[in-house]
N, C-alpha and C. Protein backbone atom coordinates (compact mmCIF):
# COMPACT_ATOMS: atom_id res chain seq x y z
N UNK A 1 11.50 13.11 -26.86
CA UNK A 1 11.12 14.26 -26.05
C UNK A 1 12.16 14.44 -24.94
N UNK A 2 12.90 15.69 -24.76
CA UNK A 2 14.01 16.07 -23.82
C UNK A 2 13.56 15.57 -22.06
N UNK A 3 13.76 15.41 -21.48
CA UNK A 3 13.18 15.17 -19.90
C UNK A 3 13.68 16.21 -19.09
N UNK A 4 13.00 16.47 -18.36
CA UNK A 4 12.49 17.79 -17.81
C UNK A 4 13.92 17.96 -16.61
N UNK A 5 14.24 18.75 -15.58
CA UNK A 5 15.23 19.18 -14.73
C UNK A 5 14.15 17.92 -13.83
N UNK A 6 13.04 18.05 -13.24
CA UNK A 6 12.35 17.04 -11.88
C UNK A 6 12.80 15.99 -12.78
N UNK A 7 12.61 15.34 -13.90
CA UNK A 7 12.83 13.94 -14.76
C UNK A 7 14.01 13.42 -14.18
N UNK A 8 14.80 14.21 -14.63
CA UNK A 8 16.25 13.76 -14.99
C UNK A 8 16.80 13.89 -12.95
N UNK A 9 16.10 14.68 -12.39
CA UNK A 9 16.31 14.26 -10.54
C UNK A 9 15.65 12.90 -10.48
N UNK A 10 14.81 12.42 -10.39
CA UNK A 10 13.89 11.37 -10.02
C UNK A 10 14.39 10.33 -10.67
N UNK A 11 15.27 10.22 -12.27
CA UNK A 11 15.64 8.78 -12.65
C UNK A 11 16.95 8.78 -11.77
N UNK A 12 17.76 10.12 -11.48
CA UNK A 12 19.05 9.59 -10.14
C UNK A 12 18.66 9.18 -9.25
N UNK A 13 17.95 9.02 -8.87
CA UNK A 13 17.36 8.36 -7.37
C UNK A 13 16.89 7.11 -7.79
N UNK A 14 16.66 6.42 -8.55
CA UNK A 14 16.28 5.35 -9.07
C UNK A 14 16.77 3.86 -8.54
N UNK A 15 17.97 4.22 -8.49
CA UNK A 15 18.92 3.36 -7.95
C UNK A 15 18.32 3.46 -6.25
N UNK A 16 18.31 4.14 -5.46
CA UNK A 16 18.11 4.67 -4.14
C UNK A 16 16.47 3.78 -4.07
N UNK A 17 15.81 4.16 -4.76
CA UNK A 17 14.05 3.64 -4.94
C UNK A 17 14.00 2.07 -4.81
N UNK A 18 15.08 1.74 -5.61
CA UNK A 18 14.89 0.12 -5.60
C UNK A 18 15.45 -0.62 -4.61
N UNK A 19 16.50 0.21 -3.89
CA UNK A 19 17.32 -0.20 -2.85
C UNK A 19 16.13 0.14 -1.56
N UNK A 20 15.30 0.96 -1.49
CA UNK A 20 14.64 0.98 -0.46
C UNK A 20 13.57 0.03 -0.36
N UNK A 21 12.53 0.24 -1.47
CA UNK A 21 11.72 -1.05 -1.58
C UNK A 21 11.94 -2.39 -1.43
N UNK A 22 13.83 -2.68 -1.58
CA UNK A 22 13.75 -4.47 -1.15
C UNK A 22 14.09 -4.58 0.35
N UNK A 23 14.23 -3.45 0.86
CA UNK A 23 14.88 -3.17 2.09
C UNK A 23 13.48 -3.33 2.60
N UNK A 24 12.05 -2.44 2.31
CA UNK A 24 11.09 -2.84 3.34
C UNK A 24 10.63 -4.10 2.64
N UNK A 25 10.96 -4.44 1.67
CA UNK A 25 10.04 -5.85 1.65
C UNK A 25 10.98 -6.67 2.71
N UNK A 26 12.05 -7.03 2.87
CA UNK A 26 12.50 -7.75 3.63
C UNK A 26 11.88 -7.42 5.26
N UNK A 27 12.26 -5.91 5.54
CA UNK A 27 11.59 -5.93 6.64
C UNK A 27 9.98 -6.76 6.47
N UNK A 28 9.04 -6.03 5.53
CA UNK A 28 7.39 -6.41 5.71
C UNK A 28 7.47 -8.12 6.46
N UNK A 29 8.55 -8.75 5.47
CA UNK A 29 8.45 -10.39 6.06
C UNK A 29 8.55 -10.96 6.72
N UNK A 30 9.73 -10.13 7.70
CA UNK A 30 10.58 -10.22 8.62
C UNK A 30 8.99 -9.85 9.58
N UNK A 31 8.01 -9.87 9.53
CA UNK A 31 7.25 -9.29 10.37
C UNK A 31 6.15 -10.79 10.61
N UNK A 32 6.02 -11.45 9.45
CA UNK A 32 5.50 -12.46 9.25
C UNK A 32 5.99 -13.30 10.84
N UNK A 33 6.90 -13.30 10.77
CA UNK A 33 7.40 -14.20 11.77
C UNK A 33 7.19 -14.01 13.19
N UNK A 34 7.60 -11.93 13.24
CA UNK A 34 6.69 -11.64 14.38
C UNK A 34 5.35 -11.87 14.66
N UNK A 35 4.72 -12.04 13.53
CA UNK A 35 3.40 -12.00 13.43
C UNK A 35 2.61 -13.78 14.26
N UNK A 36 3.74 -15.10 13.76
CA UNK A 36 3.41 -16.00 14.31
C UNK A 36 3.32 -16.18 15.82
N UNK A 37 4.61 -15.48 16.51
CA UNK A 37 5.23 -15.39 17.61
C UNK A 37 4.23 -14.01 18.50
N UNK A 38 3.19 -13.65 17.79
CA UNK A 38 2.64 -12.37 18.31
C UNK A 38 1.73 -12.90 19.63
N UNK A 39 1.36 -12.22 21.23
CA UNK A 39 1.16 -12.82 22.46
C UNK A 39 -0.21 -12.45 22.51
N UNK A 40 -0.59 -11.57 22.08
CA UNK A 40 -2.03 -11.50 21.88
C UNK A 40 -2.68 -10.91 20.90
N UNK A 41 -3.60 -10.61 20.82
CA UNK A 41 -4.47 -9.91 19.47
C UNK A 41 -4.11 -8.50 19.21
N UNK A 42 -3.74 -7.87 20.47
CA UNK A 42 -3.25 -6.40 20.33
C UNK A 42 -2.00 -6.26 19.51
N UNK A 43 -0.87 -7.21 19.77
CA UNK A 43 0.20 -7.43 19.45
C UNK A 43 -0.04 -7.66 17.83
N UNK A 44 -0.75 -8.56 17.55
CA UNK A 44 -0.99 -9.37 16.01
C UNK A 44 -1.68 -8.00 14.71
N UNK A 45 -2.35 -7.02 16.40
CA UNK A 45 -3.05 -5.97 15.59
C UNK A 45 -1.74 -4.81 15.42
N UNK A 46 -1.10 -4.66 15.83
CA UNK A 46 -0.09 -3.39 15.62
C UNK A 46 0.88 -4.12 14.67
N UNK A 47 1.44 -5.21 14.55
CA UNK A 47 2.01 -6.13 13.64
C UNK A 47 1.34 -6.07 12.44
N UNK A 48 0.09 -6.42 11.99
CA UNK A 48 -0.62 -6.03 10.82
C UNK A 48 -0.67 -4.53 10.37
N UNK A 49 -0.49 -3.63 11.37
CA UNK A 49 -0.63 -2.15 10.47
C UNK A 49 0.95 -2.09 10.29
N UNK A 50 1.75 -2.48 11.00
CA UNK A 50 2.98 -1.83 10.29
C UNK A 50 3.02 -2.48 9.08
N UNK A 51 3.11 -3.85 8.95
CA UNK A 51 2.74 -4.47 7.43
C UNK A 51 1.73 -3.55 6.69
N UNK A 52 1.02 -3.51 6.69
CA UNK A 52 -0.05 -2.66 5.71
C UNK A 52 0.81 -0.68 5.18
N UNK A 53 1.20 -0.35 6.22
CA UNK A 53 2.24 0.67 6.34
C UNK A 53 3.20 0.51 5.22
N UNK A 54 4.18 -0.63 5.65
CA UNK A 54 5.15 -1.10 4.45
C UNK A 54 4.90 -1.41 3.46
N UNK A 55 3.49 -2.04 3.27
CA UNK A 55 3.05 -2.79 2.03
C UNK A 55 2.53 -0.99 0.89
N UNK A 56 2.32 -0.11 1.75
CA UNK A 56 1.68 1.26 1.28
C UNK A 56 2.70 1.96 0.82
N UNK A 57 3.99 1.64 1.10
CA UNK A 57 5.31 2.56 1.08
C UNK A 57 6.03 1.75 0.00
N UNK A 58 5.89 0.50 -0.03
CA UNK A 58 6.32 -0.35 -0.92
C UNK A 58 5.49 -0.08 -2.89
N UNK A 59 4.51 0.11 -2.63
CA UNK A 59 3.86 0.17 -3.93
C UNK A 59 4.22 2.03 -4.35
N UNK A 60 4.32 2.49 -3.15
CA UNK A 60 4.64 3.79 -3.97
C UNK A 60 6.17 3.89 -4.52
N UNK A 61 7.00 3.46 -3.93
CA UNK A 61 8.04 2.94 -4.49
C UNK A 61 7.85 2.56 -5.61
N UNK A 62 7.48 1.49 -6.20
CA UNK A 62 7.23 0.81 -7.65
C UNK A 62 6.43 1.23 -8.24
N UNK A 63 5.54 2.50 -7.76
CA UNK A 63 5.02 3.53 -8.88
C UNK A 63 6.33 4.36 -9.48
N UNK A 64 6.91 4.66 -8.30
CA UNK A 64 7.96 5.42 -8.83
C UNK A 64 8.93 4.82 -9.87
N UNK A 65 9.06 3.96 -9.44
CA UNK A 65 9.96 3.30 -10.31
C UNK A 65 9.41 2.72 -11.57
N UNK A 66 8.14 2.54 -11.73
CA UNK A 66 7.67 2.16 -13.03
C UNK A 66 7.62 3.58 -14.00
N UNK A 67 7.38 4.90 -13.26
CA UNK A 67 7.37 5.92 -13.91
C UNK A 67 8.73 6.46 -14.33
N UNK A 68 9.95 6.58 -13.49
CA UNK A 68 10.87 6.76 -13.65
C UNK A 68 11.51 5.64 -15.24
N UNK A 69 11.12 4.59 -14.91
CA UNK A 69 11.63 3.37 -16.39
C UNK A 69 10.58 4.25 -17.50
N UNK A 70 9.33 4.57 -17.82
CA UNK A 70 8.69 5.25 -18.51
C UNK A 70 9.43 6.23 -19.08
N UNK A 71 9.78 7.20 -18.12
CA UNK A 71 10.91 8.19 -18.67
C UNK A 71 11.60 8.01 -19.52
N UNK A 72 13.03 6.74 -18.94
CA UNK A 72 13.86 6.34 -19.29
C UNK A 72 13.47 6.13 -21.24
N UNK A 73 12.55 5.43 -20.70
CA UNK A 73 11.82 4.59 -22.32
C UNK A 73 11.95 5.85 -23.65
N UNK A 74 10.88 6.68 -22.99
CA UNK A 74 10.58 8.04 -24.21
C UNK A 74 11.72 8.12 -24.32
N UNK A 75 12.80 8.79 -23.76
CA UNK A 75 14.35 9.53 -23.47
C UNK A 75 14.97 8.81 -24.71
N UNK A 76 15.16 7.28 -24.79
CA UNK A 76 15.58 6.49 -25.35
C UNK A 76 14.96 6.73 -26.76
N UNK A 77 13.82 6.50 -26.85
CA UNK A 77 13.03 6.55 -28.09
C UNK A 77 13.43 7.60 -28.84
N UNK A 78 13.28 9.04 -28.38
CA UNK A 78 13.08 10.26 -28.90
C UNK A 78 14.53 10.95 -29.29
């Protein structure tokens, strides 16, 4: 099956998708540490939503990218 003009945009960025997602996972971890070093509960609490934030931005990333490889797959097949 041919892939569509949005298809064939979204697998170029592909490269860009995976480069961002290891970029916030490193940040998300990098937070861990703030998170030990955090001075009070307020602190530990704004530290947990940006994690939860990244962790939300991170999976849409690897939707994308699992859909984008999907593409790839049919493209290949067909």
């Amino acid at each position: 099956m041919p892939l569509t003009e949005e298809q064939r945009v979204e697998i170029e960025k592909k490269v860009d998708y995976i480069t961002q997602k290891e970029r916030l996972i490193v940040k998300r971890k990098a937070l861990l540490i703030d998170l030990e070093h955090a001075q009070d509960s307020v602190e530990e609490g704004l530290i947990l939503e940006k994690r939860e934030r990244l962790a939300t931005q991170i999976k849409t990333l690897a939707a994308n990218i699992r859909q984008i490889e999907a593409w790839e797959a049919e493209a290949t097949e067909g």
